[in-house]
N, C-alpha and C. Protein backbone atom coordinates (compact mmCIF):
# COMPACT_ATOMS: atom_id res chain seq x y z
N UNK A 1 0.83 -1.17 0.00
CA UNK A 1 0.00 0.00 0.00
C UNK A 1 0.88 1.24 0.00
N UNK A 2 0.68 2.16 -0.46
CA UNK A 2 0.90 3.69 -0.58
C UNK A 2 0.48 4.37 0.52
N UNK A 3 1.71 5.74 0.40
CA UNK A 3 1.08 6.48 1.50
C UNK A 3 -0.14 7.40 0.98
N UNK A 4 -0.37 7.57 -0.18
CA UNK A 4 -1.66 8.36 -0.94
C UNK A 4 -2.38 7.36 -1.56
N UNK A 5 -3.97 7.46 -1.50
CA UNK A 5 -4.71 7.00 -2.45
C UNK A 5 -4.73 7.01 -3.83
N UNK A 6 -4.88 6.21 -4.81
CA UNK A 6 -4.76 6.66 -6.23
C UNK A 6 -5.95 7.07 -6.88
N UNK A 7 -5.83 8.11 -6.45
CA UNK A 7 -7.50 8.94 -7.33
C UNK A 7 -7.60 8.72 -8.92
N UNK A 8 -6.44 7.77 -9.13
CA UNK A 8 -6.68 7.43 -11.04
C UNK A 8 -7.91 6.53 -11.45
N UNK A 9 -8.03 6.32 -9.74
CA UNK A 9 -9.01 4.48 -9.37
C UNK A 9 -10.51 5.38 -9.47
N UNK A 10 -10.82 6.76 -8.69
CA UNK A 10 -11.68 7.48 -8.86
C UNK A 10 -12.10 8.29 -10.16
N UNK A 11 -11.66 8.52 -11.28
CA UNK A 11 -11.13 8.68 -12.07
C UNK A 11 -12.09 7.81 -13.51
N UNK A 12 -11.26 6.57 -13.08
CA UNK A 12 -12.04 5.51 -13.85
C UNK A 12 -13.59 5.00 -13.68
N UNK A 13 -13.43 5.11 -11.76
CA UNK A 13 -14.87 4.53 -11.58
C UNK A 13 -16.08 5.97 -12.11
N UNK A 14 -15.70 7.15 -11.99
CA UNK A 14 -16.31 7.84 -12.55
C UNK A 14 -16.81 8.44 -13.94
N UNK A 15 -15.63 7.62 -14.95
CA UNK A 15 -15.99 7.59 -16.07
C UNK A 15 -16.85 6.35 -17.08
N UNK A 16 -16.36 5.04 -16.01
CA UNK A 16 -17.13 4.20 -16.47
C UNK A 16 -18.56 4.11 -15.87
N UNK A 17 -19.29 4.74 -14.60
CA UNK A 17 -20.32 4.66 -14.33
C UNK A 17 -21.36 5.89 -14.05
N UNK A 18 -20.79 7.10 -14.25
CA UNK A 18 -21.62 8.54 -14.48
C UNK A 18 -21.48 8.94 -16.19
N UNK A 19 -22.83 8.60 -16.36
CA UNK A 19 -22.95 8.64 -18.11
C UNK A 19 -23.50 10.04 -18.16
N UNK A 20 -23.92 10.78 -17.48
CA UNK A 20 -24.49 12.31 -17.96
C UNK A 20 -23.30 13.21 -17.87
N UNK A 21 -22.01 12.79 -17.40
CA UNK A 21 -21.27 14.19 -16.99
C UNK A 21 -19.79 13.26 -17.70
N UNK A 22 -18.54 14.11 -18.10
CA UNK A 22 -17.52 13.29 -18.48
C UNK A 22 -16.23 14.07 -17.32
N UNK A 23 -15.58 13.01 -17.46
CA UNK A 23 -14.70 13.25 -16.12
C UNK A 23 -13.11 14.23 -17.22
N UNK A 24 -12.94 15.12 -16.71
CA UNK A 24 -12.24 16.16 -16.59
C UNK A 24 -10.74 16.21 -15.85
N UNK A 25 -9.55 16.73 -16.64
CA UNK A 25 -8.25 16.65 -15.37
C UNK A 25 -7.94 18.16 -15.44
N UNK A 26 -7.56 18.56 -14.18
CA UNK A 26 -7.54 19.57 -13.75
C UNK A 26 -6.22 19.61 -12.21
N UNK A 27 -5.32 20.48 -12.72
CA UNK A 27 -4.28 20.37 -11.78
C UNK A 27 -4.01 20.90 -10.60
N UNK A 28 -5.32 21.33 -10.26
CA UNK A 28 -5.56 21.84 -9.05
C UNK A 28 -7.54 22.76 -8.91
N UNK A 29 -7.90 23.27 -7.71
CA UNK A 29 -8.79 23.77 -7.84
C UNK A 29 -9.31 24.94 -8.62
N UNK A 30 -7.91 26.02 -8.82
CA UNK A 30 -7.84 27.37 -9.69
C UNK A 30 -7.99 26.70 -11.14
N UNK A 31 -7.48 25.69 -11.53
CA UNK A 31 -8.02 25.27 -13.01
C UNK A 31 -9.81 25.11 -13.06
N UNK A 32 -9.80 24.61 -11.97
CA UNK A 32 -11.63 24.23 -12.35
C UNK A 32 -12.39 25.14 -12.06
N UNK A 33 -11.97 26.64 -10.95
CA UNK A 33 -12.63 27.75 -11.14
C UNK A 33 -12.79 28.85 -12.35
N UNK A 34 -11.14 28.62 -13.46
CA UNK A 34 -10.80 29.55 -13.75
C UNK A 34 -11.78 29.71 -15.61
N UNK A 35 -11.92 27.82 -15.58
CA UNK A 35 -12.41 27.10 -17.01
C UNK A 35 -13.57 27.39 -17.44
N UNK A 36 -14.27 27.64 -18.05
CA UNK A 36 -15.90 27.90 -18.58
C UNK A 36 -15.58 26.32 -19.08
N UNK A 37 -17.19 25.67 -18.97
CA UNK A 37 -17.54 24.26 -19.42
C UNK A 37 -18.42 24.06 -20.10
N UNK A 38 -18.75 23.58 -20.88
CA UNK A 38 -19.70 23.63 -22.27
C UNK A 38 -20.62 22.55 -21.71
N UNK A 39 -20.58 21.06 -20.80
CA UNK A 39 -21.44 20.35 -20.77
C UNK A 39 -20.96 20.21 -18.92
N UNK A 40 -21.53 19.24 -18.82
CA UNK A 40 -21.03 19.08 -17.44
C UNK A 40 -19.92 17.97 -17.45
N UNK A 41 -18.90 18.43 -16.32
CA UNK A 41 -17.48 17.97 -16.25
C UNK A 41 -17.58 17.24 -14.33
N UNK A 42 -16.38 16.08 -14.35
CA UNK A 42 -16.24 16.20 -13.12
C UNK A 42 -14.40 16.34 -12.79
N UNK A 43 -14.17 16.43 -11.70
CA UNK A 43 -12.82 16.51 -11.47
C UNK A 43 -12.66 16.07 -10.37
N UNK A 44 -11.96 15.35 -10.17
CA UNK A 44 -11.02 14.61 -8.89
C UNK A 44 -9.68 15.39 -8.45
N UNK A 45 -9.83 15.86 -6.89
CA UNK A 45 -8.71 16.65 -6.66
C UNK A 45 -8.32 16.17 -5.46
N UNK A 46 -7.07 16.13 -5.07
CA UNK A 46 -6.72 15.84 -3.80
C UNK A 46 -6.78 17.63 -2.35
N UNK A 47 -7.28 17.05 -1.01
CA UNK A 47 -7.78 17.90 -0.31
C UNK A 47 -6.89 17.51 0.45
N UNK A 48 -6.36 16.87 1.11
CA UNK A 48 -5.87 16.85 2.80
C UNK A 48 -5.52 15.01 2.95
N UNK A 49 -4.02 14.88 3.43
CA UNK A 49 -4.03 13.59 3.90
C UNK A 49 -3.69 13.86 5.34
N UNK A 50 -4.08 12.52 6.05
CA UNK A 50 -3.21 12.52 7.45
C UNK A 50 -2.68 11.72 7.68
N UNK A 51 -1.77 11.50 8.11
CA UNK A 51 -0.44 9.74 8.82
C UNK A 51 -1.00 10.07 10.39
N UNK A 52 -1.07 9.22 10.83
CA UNK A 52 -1.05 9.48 12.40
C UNK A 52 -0.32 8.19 12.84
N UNK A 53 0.57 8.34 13.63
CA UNK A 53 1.45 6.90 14.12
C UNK A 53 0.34 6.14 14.79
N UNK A 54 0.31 4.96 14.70
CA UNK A 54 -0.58 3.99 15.62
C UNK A 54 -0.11 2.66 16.86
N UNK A 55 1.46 2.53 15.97
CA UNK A 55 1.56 1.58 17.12
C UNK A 55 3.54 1.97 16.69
N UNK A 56 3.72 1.23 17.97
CA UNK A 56 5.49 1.23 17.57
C UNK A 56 6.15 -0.21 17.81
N UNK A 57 6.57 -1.08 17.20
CA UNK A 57 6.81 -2.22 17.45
C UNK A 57 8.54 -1.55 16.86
N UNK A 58 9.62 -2.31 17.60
CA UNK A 58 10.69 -2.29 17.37
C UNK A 58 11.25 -2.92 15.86
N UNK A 59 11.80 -1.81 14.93
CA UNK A 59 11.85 -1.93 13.66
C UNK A 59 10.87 -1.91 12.69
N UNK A 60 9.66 -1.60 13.29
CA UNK A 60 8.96 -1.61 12.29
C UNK A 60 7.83 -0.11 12.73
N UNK A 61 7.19 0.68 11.98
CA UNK A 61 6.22 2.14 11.99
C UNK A 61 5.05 1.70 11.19
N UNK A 62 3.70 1.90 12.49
CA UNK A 62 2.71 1.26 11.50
C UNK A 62 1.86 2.94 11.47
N UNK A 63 1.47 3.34 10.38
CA UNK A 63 0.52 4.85 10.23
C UNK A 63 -0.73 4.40 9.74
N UNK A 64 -2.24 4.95 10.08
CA UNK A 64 -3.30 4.72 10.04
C UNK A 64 -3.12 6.20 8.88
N UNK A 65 -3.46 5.68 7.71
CA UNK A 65 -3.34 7.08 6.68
C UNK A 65 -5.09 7.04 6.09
N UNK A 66 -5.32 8.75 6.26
CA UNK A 66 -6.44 8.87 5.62
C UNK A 66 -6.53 10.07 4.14
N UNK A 67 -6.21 9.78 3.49
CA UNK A 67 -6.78 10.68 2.93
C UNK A 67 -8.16 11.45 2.47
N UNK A 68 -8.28 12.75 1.61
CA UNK A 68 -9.69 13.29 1.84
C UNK A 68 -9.13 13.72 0.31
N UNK A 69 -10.74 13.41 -0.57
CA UNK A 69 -10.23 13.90 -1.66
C UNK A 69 -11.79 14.85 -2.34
N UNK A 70 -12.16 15.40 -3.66
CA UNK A 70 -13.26 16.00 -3.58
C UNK A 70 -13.40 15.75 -4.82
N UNK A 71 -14.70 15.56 -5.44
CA UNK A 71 -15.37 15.11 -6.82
C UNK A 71 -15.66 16.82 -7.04
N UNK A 72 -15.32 17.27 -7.78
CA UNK A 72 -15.97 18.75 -7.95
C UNK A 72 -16.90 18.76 -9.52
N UNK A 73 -18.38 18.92 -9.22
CA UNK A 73 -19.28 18.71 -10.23
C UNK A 73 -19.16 19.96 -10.87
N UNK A 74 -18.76 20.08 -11.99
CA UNK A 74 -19.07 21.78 -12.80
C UNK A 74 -20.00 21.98 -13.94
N UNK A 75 -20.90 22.82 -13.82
CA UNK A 75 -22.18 22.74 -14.79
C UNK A 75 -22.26 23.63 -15.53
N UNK A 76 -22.35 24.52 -16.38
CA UNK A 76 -22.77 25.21 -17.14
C UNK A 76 -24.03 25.95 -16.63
N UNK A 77 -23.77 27.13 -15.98
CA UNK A 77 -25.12 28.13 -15.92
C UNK A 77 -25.02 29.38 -15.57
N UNK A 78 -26.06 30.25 -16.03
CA UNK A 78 -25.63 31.36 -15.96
C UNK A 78 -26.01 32.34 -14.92
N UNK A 79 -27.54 31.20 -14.21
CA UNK A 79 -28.31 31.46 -13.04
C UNK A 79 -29.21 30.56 -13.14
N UNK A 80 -29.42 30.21 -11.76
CA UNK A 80 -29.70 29.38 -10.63
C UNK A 80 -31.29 28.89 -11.38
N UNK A 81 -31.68 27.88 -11.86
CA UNK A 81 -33.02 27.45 -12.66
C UNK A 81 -33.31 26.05 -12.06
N UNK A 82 -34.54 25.65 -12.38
CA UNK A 82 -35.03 24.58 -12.64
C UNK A 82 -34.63 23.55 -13.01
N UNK A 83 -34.03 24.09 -14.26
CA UNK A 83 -32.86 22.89 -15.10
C UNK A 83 -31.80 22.70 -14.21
N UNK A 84 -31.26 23.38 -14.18
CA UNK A 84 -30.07 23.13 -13.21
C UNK A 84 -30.38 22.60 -11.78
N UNK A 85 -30.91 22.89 -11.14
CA UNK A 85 -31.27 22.55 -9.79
C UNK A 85 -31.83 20.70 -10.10
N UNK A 86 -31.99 20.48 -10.87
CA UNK A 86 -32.48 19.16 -11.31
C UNK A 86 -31.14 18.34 -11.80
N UNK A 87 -30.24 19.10 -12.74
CA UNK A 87 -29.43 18.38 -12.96
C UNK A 87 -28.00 17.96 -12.28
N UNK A 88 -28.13 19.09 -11.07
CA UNK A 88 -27.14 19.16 -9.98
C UNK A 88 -27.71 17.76 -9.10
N UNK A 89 -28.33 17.50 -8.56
CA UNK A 89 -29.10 16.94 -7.97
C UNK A 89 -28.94 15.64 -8.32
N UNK A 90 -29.08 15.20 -9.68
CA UNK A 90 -28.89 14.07 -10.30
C UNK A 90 -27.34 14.25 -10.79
N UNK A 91 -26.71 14.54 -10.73
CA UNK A 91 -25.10 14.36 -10.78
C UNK A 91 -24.70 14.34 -9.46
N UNK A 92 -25.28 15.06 -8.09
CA UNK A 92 -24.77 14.53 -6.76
C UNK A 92 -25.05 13.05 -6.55
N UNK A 93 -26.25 12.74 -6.64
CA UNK A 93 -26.68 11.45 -6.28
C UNK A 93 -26.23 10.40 -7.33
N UNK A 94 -25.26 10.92 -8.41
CA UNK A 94 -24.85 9.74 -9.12
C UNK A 94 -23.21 9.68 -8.80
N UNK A 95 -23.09 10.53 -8.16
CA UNK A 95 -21.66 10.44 -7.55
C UNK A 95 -21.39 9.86 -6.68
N UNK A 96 -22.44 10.16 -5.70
CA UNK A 96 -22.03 9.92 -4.48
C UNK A 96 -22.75 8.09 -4.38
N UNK A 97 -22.89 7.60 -5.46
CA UNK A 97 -23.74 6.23 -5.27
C UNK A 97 -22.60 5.84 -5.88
N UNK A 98 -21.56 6.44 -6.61
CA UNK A 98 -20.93 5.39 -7.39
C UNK A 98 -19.63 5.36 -6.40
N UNK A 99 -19.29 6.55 -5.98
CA UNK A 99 -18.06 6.64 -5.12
C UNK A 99 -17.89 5.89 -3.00
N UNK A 100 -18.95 6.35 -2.93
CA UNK A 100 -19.37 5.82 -1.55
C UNK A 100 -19.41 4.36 -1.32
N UNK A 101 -18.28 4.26 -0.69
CA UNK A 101 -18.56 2.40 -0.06
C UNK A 101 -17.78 1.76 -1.09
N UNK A 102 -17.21 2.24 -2.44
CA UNK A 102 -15.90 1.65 -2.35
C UNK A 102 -15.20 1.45 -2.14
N UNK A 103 -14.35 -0.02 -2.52
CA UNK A 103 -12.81 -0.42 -1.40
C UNK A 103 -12.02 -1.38 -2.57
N UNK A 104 -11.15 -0.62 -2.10
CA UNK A 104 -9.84 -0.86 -3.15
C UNK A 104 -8.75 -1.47 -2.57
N UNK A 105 -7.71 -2.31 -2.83
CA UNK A 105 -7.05 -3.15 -2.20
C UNK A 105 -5.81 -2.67 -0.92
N UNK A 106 -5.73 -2.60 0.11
CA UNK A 106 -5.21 -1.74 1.11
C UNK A 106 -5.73 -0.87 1.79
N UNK A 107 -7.07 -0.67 1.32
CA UNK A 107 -7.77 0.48 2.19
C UNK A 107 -8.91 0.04 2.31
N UNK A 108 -9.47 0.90 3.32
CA UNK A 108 -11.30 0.83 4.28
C UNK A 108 -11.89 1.08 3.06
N UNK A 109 -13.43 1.04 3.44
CA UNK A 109 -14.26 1.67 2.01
C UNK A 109 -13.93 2.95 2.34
N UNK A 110 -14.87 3.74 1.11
CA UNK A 110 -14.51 5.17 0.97
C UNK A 110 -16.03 5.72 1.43
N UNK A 111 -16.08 6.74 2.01
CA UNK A 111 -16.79 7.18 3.36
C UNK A 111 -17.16 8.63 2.67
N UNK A 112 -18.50 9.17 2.21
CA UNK A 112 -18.79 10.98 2.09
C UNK A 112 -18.47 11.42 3.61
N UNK A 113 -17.78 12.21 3.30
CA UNK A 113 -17.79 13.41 4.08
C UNK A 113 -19.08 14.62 4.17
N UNK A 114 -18.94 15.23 3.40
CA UNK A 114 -19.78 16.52 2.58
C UNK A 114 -19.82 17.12 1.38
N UNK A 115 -21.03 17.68 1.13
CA UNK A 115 -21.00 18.19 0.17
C UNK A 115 -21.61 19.31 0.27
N UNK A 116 -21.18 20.23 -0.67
CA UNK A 116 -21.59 21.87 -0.52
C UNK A 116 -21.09 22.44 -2.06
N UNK A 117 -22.21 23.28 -2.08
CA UNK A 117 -22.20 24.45 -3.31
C UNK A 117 -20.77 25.04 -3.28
N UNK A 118 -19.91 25.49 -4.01
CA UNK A 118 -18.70 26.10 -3.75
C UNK A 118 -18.99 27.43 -4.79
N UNK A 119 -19.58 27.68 -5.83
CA UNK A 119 -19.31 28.92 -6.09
C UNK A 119 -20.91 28.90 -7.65
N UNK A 120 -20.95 30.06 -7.76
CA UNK A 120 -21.90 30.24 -9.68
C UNK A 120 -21.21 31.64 -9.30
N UNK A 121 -20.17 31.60 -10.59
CA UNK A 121 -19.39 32.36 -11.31
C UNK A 121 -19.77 33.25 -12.10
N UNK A 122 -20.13 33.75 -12.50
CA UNK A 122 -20.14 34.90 -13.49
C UNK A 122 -19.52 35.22 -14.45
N UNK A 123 -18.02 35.21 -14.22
CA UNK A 123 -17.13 35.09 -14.99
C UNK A 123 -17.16 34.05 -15.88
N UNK A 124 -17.61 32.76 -15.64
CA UNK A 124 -16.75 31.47 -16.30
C UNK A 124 -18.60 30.97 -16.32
N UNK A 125 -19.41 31.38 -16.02
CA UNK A 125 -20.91 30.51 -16.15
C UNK A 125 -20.55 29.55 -15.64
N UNK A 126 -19.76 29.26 -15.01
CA UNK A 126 -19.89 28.02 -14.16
C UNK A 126 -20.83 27.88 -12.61
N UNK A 127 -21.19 26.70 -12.51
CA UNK A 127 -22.13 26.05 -11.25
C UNK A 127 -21.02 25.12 -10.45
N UNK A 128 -20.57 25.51 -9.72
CA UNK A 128 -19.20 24.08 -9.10
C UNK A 128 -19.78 23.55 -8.05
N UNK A 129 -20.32 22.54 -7.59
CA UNK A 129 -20.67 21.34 -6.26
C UNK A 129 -19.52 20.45 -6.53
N UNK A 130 -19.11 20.54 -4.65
CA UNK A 130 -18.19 19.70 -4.28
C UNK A 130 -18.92 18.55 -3.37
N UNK A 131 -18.12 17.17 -3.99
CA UNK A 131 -18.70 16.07 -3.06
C UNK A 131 -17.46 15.73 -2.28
N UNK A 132 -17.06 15.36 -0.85
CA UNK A 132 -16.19 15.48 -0.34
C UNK A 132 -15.91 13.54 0.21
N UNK A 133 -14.94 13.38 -0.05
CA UNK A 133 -14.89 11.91 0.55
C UNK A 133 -13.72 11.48 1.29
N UNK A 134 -13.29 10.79 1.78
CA UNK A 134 -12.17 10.12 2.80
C UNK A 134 -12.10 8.67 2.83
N UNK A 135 -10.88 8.59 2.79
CA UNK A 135 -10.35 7.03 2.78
C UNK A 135 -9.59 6.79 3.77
N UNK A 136 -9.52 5.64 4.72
CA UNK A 136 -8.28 5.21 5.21
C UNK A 136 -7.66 3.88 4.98
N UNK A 137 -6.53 3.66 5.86
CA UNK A 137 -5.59 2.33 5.82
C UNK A 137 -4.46 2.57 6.25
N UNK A 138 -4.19 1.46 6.19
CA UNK A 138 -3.22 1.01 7.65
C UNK A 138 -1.90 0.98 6.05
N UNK A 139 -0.71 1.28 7.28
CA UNK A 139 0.30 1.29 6.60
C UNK A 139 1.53 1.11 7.16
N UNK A 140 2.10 0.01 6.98
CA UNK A 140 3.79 -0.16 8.10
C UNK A 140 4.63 0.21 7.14
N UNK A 141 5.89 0.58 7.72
CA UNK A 141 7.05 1.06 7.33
C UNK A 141 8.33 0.15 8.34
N UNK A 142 9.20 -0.38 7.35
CA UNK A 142 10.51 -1.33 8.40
C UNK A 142 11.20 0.24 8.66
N UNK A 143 11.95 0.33 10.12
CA UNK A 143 13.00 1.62 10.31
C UNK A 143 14.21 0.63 9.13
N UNK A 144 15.22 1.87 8.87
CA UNK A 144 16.50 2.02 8.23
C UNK A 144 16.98 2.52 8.99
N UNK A 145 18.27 1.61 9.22
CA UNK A 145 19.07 2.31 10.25
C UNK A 145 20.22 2.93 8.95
N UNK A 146 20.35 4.13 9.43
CA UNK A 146 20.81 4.76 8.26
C UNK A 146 22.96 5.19 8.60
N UNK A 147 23.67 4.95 7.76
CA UNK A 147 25.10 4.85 8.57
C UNK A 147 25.46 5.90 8.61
């Protein structure tokens, strides 16, 4: 196991099972604020990991690692409608059904956190909802005694 999750795994599961929206790469959050989007996009970004030591056995470091990562839904609008409020709605609930309670080899399932509106732009007609999720797993490390 890794000390980071591989969001390439989120990535895939989101392109092979959310058919209304196509999954998007984006190298940080200022790319996905900065982009106007013609259909709806999603993006996988990394948010926050933590190591926390858990046990100490002589020669060996075991870390309980979680990471937190965020599906960011981006829609096309120019103000707040019907249409949209419908199609936000049905892109949360197809996210969060496809991403939630998966488990990938070395880690717990994957757990929502939250989700929240993050911005309708003006600039860029964009609609951005973030779905927020967290993973953990266990992780040992042998010490190196180093000369």
């Amino acid at each position: 196991m890794a000390f980071n999750f591989d969001l390439n795994n989120i990535e895939t599961l989101l392109s092979n099972t959310v058919l209304n929206a196509t999954v998007g790469f984006a190298s940080d959050f200022n790319y996905v604020r900065e982009h106007a989007v013609h259909s709806a996009q999603l993006f996988v970004l990394p948010l926050a990991d933590d190591n926390i030591n858990t046990n100490e056995v002589p020669g060996l470091d075991e870390y309980q690692v979680k990471d937190v990562f965020a599906v960011m839904i981006v829609i096309p609008c120019s103000a707040g409608n019907a249409t949209t409020d419908e199609q936000i709605k049905q892109l949360r609930s197809d996210v969060k059904t496809a991403v939630a309670g998966c488990q990938y080899a070395g880690w717990d399932a994957i757990k929502l956190d939250k989700g929240r509106t993050i911005e309708l732009s003006k600039k860029t007609n964009n609609l951005i909802y973030q779905c927020q999720f967290s993973v953990t797993g266990i992780h040992t490390v042998a010490v190196r005694a180093m000369p």
